[in-house]
Protein backbone atom coordinates (compact mmCIF):
# COMPACT_ATOMS: atom_id res chain seq x y z
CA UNK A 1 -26.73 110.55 -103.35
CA UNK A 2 -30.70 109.45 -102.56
CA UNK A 3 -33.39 111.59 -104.19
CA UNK A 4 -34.04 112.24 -100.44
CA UNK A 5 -35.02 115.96 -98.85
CA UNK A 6 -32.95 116.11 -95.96
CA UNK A 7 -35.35 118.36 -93.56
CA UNK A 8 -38.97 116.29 -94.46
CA UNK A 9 -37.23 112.76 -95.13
CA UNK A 10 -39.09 112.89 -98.53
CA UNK A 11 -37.90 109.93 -101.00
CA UNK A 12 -38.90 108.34 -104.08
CA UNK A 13 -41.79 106.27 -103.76
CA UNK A 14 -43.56 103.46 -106.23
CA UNK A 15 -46.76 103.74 -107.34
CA UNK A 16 -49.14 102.49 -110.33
CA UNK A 17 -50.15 104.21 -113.38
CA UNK A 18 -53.38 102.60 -113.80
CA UNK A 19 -55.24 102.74 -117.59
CA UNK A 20 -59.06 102.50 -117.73
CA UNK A 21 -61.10 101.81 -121.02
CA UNK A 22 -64.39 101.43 -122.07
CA UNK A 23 -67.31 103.09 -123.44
CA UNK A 24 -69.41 105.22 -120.42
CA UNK A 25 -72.35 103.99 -119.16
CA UNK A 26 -74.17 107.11 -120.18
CA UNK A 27 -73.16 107.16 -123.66
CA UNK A 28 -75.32 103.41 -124.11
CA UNK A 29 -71.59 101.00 -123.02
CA UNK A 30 -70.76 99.06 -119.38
CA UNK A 31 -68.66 101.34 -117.79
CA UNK A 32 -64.86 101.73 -117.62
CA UNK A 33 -63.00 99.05 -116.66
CA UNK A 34 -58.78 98.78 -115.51
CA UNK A 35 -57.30 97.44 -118.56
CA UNK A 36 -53.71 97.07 -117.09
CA UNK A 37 -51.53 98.67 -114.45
CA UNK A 38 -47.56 99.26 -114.93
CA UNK A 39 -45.43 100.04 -112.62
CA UNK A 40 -44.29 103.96 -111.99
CA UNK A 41 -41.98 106.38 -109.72
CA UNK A 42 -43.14 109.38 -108.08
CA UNK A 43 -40.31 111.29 -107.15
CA UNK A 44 -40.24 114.64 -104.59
CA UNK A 45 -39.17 118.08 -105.87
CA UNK A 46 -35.93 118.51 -104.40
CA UNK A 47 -34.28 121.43 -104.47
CA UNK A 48 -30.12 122.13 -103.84
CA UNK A 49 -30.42 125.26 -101.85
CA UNK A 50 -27.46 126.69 -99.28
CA UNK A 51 -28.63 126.71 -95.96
CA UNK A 52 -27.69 127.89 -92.68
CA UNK A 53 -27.50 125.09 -89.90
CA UNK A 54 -28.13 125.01 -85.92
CA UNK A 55 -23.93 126.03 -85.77
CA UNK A 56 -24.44 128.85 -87.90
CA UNK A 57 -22.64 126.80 -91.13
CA UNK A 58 -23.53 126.96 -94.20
CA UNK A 59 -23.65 123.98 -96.40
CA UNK A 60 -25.56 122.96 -99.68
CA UNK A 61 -28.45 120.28 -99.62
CA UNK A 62 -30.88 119.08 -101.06
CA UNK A 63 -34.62 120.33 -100.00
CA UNK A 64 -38.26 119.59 -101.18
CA UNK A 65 -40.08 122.72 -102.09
CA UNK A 66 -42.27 122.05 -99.62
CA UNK A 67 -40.10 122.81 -96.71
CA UNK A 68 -38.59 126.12 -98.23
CA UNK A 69 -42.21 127.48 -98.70
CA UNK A 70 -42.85 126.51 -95.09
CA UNK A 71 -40.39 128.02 -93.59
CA UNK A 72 -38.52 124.85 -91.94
CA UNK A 73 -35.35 126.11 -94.26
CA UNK A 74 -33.40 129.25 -93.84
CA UNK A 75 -31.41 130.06 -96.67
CA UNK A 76 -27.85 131.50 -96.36
């Protein structure tokens, strides 16, 4: 299965978790500066909620939280 919300098409996406260092500029240093970068996920918060289809079905998938609290879900 994808880590995929299948009303909003939300997926895992890469992304950086970026580290700064340094003494501030206001406390008598140069500033903060990137000391490195490494490599992250963020992933969506999917829910598996039963839900009622166009037919009428119901069937079991997995929605972000975003579309139940908008109201693009009914739930069965």
């Amino acid at each position: 299965m994808a880590r995929a919300c299948a009303i909003t098409g939300k997926k895992t996406i890469s992304g950086r978790s970026i580290v700064r260092k340094g003494l501030s500029k206001k406390k008598g240093g140069i500033g903060l500066h990137v000391t490195s970068a490494t490599k992250r996920t963020f992933k969506p918060n999917l829910q598996r909620v039963r839900i009622r289809d166009e037919n009428g079905t119901v069937k079991r998938v997995w929605v972000s939280t975003k579309a139940i609290r908008s109201g693009k879900v009914q739930k069965a």
